[in-house]
N, C-alpha and C. Protein backbone atom coordinates (compact mmCIF):
# COMPACT_ATOMS: atom_id res chain seq x y z
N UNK A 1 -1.76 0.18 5.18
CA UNK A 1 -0.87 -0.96 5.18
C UNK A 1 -0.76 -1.50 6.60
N UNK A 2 -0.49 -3.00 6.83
CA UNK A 2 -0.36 -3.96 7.72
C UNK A 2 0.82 -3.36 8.72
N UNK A 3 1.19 -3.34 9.92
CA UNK A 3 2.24 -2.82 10.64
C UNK A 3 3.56 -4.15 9.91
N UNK A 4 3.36 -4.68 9.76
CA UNK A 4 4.37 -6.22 8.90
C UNK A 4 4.78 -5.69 7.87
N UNK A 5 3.87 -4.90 7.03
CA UNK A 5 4.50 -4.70 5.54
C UNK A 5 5.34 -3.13 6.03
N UNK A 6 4.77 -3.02 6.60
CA UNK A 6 5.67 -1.30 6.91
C UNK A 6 6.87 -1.33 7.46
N UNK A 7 6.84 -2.27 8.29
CA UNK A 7 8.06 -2.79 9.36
C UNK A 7 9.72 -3.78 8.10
N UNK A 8 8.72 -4.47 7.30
CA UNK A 8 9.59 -4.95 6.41
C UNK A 8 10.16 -4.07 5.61
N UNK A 9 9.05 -3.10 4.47
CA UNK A 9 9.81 -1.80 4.08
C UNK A 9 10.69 -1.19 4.69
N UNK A 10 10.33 -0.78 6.07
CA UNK A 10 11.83 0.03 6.42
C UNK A 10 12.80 -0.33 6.76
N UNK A 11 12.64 -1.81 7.21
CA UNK A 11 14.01 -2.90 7.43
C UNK A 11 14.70 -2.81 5.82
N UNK A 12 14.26 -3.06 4.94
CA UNK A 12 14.94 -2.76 3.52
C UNK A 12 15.59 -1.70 3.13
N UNK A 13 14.78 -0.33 3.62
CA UNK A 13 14.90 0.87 2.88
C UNK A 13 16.63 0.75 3.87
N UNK A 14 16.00 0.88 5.59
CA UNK A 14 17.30 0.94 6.20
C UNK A 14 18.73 0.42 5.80
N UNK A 15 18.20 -1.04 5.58
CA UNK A 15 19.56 -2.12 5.26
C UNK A 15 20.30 -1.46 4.12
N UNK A 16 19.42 -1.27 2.97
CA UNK A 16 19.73 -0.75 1.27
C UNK A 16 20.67 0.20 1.56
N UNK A 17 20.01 1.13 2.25
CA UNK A 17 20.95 2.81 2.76
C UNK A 17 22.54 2.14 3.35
N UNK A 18 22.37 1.70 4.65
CA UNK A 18 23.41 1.34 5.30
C UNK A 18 24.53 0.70 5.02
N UNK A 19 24.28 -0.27 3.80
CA UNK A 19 25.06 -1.34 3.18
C UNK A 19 26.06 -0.32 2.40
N UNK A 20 24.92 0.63 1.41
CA UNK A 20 25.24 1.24 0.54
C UNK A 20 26.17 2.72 0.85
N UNK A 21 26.03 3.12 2.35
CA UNK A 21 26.48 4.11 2.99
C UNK A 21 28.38 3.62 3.40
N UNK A 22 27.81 2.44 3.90
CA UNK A 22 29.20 1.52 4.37
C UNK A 22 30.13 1.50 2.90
N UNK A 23 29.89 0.82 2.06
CA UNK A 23 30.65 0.73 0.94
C UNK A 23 31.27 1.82 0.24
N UNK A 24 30.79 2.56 0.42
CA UNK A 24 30.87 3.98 -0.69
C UNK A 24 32.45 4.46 0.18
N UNK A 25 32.01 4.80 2.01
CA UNK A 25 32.73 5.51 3.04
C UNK A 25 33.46 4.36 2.74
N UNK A 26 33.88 2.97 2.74
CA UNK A 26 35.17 2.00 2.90
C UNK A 26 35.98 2.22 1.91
N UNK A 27 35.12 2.91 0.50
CA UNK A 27 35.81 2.68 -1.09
C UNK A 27 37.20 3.88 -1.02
N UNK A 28 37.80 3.65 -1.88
CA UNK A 28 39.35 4.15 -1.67
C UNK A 28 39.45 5.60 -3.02
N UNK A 29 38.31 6.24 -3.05
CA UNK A 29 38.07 7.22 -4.17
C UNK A 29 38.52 8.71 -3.88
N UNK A 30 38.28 9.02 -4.73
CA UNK A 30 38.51 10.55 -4.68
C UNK A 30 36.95 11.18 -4.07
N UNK A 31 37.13 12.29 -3.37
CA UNK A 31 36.11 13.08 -2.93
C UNK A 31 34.37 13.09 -4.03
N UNK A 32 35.20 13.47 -4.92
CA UNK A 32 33.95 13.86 -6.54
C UNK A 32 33.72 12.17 -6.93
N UNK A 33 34.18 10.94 -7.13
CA UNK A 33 33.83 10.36 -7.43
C UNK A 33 32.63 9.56 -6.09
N UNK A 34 33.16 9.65 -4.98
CA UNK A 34 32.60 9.16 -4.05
C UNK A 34 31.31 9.43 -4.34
N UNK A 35 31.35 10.91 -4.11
CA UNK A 35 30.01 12.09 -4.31
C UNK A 35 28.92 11.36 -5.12
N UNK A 36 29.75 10.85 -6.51
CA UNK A 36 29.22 10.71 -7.55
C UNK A 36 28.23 9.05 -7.15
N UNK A 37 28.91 8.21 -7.00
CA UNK A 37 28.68 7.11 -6.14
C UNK A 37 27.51 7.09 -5.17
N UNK A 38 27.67 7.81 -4.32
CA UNK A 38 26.47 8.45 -3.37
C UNK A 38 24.96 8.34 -4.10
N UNK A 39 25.33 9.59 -4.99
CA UNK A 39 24.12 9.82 -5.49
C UNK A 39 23.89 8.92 -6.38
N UNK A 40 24.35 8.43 -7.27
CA UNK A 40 23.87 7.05 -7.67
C UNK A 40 23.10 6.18 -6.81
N UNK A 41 23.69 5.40 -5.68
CA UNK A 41 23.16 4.87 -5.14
C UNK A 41 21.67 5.46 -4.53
N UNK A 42 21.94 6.88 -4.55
CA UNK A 42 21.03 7.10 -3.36
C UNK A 42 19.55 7.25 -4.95
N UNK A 43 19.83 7.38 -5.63
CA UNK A 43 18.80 7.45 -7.00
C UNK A 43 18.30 5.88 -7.36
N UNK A 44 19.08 5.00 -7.36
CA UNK A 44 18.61 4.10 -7.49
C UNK A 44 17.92 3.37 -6.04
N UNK A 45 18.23 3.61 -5.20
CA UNK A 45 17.79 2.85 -3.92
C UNK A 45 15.90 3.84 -3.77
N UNK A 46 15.96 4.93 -4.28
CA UNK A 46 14.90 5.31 -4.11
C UNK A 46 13.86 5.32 -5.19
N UNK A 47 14.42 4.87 -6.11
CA UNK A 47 13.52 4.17 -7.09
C UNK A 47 12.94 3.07 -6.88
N UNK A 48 13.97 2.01 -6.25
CA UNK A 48 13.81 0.56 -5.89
C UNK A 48 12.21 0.90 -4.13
N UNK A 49 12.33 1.79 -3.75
CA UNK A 49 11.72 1.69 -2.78
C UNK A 49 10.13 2.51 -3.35
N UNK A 50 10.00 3.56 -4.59
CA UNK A 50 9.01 4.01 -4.83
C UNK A 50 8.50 2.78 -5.35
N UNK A 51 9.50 2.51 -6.14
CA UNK A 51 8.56 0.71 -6.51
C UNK A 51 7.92 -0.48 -5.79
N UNK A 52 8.71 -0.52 -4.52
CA UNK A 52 7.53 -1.09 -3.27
C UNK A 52 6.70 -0.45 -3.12
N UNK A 53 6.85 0.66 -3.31
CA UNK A 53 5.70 1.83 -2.44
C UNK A 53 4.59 1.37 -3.50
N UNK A 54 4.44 1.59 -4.68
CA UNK A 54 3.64 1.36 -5.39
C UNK A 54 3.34 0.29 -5.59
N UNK A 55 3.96 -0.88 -5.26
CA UNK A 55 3.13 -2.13 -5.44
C UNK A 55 2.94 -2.60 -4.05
N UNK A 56 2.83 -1.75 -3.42
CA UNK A 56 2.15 -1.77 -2.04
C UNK A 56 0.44 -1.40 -2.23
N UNK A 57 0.96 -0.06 -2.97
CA UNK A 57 -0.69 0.95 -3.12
C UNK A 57 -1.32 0.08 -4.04
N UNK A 58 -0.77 -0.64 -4.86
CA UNK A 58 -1.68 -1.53 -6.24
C UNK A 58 -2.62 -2.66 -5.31
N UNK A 59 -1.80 -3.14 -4.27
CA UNK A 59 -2.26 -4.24 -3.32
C UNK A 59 -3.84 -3.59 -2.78
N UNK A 60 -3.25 -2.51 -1.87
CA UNK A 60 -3.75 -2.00 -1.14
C UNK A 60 -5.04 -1.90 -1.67
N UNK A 61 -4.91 -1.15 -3.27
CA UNK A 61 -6.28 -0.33 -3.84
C UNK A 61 -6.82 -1.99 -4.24
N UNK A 62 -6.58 -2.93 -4.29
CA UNK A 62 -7.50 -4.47 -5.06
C UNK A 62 -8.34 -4.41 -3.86
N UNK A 63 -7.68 -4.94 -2.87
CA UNK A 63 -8.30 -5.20 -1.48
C UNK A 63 -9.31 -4.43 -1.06
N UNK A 64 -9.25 -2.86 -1.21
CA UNK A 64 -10.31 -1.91 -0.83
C UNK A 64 -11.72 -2.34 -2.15
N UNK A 65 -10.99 -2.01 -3.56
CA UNK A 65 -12.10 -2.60 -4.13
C UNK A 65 -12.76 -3.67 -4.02
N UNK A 66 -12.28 -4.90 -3.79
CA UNK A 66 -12.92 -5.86 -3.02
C UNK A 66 -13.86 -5.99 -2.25
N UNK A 67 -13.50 -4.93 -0.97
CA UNK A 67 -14.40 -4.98 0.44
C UNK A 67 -15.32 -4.60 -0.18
N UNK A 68 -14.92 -2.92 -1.32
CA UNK A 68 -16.18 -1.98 -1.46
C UNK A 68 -17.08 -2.64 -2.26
N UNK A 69 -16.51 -3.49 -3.06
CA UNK A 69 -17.97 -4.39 -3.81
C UNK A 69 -18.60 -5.52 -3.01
N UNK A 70 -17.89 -6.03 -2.05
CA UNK A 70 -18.73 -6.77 -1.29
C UNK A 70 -19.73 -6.67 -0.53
N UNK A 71 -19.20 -5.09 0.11
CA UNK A 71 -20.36 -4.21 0.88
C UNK A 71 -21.30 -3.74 0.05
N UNK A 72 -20.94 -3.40 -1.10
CA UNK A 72 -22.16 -2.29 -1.61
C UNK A 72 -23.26 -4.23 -2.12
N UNK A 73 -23.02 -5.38 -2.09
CA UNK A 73 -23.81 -6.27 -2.87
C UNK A 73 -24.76 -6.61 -1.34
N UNK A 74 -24.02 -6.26 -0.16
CA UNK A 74 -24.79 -6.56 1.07
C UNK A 74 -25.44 -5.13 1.49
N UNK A 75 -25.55 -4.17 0.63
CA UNK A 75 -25.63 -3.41 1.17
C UNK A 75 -27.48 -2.86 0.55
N UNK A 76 -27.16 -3.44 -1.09
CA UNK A 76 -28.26 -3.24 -1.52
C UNK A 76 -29.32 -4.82 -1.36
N UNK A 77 -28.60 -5.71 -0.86
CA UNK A 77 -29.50 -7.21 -0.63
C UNK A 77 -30.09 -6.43 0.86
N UNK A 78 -29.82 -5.92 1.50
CA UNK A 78 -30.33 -5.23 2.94
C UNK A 78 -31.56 -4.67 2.47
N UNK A 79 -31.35 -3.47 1.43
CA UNK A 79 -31.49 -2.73 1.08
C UNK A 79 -33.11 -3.23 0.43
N UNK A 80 -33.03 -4.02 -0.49
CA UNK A 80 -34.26 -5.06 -1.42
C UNK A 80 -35.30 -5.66 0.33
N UNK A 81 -34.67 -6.34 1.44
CA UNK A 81 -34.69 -6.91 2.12
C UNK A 81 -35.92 -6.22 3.18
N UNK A 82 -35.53 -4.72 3.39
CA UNK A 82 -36.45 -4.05 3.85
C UNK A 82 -37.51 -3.30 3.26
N UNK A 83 -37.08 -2.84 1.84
CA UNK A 83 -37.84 -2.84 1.26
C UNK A 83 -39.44 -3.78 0.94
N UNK A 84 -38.68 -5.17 0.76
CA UNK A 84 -40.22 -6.51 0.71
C UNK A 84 -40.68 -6.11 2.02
N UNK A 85 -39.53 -6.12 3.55
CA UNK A 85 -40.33 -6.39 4.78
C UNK A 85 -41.66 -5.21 5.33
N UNK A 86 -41.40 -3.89 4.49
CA UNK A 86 -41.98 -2.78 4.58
C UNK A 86 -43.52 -2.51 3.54
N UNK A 87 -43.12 -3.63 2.35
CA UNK A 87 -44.17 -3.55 1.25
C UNK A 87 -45.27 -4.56 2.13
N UNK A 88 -44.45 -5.88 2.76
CA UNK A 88 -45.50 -6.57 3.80
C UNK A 88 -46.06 -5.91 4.61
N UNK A 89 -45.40 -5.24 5.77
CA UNK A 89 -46.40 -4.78 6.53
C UNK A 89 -47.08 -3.79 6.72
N UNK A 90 -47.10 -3.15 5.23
CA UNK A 90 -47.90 -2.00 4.50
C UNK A 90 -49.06 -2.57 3.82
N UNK A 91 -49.34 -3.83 3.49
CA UNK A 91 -50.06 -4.40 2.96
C UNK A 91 -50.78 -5.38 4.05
N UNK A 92 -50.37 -6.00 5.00
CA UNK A 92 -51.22 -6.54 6.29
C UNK A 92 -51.43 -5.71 7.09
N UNK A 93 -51.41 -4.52 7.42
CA UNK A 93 -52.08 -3.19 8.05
C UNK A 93 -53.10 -2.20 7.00
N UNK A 94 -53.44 -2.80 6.26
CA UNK A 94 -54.06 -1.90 5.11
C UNK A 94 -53.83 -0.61 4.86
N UNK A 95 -52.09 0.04 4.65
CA UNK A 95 -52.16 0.91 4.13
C UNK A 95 -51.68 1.26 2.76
């Protein structure tokens, strides 16, 4: 991943936490419900972020397939390329 997309993720993950850290500590609850609160949040905020994570990796893996088929089509046109240039000068050297 791009240093941009990583930098944005953790500006989120951070903000999500902090917002969610602030509210809970301001709320006027009992100990066990707070608790309860907490972990809620903290279950859903890390769902919400495996779900970037993964449509990060979905990105990620198009793009690699991409390159890798672009390379492997330059790779075997190279490939054909030296092949003819080698059948030529196997054939104007008479061997």
């Amino acid at each position: 991943m791009n240093k941009r997309i990583i930098n944005t993720f953790l500006g989120f993950a951070a903000g999500a936490a902090t917002g969610a850290a602030i509210g809970i500590l301001m709320a006027p609850d009992k100990g066990t419900k707070t608790r309860k609160k907490i972990s809620k949040t903290v279950k859903k905020t890390s769902k919400e972020v495996t779900g970037s994570i993964n449509d990060q990796i979905d990105r990620l893996s198009e793009k690699i397939n991409l390159v890798t088929g672009q390379l492997k089509k330059k790779s075997d046109k190279t490939a054909k390329k030296v092949k003819h240039m080698t059948t030529d000068m196997l054939k104007k050297t008479g061997a």
